[in-house]
C-alpha atoms as a PDB file:
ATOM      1  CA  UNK A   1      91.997  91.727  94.422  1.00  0.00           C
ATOM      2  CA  UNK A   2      92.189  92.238  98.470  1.00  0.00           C
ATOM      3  CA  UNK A   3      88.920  94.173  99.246  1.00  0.00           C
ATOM      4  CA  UNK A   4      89.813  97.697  99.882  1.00  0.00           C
ATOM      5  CA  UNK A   5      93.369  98.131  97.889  1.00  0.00           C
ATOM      6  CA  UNK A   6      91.824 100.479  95.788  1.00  0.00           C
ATOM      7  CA  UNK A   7      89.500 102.172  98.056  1.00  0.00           C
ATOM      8  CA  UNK A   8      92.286 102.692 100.416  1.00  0.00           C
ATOM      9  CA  UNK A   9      94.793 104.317  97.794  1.00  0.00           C
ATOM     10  CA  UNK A  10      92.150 106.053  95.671  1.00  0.00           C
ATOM     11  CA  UNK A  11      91.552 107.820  99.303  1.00  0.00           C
ATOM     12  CA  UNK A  12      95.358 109.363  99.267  1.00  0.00           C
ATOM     13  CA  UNK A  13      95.301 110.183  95.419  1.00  0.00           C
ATOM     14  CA  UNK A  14      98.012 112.702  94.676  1.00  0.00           C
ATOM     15  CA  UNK A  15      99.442 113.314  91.189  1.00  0.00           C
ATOM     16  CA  UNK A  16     100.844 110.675  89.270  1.00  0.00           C
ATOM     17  CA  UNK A  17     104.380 109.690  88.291  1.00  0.00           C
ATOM     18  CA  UNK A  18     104.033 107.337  85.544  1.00  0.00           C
ATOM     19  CA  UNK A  19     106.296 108.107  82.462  1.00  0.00           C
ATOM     20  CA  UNK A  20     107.805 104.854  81.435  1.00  0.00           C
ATOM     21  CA  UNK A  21     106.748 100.859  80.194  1.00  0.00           C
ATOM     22  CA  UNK A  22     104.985  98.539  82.828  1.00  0.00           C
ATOM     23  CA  UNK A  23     105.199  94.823  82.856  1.00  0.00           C
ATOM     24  CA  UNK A  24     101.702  94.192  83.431  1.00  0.00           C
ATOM     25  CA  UNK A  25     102.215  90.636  83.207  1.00  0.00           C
ATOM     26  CA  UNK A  26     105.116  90.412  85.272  1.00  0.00           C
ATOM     27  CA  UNK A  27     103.850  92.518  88.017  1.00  0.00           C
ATOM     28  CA  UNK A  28     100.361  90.316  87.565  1.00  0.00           C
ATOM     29  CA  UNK A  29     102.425  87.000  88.161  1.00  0.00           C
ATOM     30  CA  UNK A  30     104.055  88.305  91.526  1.00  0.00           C
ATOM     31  CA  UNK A  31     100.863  89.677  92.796  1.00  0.00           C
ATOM     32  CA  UNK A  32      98.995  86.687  92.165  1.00  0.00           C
ATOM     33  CA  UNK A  33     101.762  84.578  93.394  1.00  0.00           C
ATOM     34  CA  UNK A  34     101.217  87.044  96.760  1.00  0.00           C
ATOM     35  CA  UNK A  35      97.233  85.895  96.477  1.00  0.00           C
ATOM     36  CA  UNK A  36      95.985  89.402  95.208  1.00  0.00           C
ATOM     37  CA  UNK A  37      94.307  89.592  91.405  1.00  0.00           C
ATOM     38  CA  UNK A  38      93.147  92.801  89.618  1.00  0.00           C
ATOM     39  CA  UNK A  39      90.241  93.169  87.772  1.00  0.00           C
ATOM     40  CA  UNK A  40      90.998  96.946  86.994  1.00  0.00           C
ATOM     41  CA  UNK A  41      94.348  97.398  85.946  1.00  0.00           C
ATOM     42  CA  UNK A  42      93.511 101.357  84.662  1.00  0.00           C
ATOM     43  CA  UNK A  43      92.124 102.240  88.278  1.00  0.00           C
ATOM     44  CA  UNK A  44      94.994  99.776  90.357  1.00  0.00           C
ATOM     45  CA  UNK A  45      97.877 101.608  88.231  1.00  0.00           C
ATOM     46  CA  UNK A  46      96.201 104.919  88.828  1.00  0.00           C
ATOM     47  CA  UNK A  47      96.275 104.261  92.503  1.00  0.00           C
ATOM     48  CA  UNK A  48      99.962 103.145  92.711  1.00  0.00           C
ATOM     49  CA  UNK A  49     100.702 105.973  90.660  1.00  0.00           C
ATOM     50  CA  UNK A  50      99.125 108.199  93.535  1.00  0.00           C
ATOM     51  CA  UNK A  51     101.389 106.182  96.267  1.00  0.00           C
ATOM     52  CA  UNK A  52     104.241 106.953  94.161  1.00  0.00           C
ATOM     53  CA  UNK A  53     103.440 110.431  93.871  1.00  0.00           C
ATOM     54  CA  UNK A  54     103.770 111.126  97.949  1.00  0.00           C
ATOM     55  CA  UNK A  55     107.344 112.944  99.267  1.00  0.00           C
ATOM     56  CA  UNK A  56     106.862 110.787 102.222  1.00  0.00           C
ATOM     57  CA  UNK A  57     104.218 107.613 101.921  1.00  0.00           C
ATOM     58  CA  UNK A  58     104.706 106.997 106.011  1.00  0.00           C
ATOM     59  CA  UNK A  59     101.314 108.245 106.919  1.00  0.00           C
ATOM     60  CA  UNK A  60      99.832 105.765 104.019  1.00  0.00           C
ATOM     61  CA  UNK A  61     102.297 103.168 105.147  1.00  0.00           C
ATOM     62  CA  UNK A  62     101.716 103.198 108.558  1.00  0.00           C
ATOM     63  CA  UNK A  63      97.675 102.999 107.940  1.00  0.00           C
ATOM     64  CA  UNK A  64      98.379  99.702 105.703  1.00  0.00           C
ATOM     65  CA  UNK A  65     100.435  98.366 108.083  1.00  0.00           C
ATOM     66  CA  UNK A  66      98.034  98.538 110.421  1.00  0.00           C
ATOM     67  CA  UNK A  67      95.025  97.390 108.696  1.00  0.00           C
ATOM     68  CA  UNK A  68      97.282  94.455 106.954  1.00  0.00           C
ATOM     69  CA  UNK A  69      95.760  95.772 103.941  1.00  0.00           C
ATOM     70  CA  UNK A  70      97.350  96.990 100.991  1.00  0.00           C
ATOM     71  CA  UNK A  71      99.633  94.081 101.903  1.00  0.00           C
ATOM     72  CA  UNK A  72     103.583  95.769 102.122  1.00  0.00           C
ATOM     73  CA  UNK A  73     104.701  93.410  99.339  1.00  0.00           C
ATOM     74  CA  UNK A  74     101.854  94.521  97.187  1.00  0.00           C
ATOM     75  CA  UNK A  75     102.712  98.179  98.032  1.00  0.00           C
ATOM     76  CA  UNK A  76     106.468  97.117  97.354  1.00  0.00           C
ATOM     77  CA  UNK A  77     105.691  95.654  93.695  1.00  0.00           C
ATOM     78  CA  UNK A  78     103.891  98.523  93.292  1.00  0.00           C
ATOM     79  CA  UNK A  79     106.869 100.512  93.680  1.00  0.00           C
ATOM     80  CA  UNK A  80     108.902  97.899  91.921  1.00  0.00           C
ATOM     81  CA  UNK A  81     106.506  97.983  88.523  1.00  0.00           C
ATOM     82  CA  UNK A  82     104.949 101.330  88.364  1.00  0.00           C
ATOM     83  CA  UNK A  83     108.020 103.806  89.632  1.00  0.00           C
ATOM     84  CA  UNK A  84     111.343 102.017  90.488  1.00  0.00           C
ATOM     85  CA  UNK A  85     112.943 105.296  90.568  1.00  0.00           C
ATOM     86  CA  UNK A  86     110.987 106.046  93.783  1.00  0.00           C
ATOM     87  CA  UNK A  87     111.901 102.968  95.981  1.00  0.00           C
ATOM     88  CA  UNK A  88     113.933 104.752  98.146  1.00  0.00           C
ATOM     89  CA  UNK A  89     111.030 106.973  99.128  1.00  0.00           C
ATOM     90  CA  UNK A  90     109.335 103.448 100.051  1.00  0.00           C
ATOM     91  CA  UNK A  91     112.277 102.171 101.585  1.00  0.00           C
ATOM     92  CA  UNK A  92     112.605 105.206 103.822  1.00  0.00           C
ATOM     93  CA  UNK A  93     108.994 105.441 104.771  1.00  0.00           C
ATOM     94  CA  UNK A  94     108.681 102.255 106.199  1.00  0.00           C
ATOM     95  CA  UNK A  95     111.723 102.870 108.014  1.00  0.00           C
ATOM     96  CA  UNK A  96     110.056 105.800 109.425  1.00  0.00           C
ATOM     97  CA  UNK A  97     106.974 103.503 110.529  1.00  0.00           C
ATOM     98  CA  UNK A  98     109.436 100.858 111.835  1.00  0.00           C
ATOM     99  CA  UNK A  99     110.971 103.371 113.638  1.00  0.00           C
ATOM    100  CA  UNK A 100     108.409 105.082 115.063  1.00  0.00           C
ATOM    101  CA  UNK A 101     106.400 101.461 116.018  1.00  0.00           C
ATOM    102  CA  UNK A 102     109.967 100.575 117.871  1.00  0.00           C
ATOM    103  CA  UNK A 103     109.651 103.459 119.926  1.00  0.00           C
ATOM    104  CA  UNK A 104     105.953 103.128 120.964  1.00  0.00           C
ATOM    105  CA  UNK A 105     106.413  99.067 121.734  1.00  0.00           C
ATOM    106  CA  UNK A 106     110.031 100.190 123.760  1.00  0.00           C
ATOM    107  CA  UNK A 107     107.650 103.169 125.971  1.00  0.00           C
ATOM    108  CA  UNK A 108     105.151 100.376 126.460  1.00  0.00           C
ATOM    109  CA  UNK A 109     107.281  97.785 127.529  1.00  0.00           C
ATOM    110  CA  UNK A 110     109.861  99.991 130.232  1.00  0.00           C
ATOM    111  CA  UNK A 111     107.845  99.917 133.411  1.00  0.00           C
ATOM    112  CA  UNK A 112     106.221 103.435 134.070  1.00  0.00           C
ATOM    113  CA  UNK A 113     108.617 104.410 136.697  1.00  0.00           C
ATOM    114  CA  UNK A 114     111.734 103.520 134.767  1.00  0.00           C
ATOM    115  CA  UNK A 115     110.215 106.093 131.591  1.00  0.00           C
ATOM    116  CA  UNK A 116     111.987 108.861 130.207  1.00  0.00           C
ATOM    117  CA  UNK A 117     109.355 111.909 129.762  1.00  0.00           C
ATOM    118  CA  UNK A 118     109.339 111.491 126.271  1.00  0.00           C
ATOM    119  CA  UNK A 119     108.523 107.803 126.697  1.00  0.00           C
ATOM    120  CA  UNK A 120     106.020 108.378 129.761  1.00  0.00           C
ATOM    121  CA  UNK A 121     104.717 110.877 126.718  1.00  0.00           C
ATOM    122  CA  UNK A 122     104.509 108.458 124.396  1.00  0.00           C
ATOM    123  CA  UNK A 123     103.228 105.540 126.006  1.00  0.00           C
ATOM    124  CA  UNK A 124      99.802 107.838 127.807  1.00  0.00           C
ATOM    125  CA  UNK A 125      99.356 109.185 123.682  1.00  0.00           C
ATOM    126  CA  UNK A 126      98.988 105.068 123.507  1.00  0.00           C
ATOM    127  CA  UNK A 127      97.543 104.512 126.163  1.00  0.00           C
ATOM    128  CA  UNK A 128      99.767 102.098 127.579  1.00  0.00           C
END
């Protein structure tokens, strides 16, 4: 399994979802297919059962997608295997993230004197 997957979603635990069948095996086969194993399917469903549990996973998104690790297709099985009814809540997160990460590359990349204030805000909070 990718070194801190756990660590890093134990560290947002929330209250699970759970409630219906998992395909273990099937969700194994995709993740190994992906180049991530699990040793400790109790404590990796328990942690995507957390992620599932947030309103809004974009803080937790935006950290993975930053440190590159959990991976967003892991994340996204995760969703896919352990609470398909909550995929829009992924779906719109990352959106949020892609949204926001559009915004701070667009403030970095207008020339300072061409910024509108909430871009000239945006890109000093960056440091750009």
């Amino acid at each position: 399994m990718k070194g801190t997957w756990v660590a890093v979603v134990a560290a947002v635990a929330l209250a699970g979802c759970g409630g219906h069948q998992v395909d273990r095996a099937a969700w194994s086969k995709e993740l190994a297919a992906g180049g991530t194993t699990v040793s400790d399917w109790s404590k990796y469903e328990q942690a995507v059962e957390n992620i599932c549990a947030m309103d809004d996973p974009s803080t937790f998104l935006a950290v993975a997608l930053d440190k590159k690790n959990p991976s967003m297709r892991d994340v996204m099985l995760g969703y896919k295997y352990e609470c398909p009814d909550r995929m829009d809540r992924f779906k719109a997160g990352l959106k949020r993230v892609e949204q926001a990460n559009g915004a701070a590359s667009l403030a970095c990349d207008t020339p300072a004197e061409q910024r509108t204030q909430d871009q000239k805000d945006l890109a000093e909070a960056m440091g750009c």
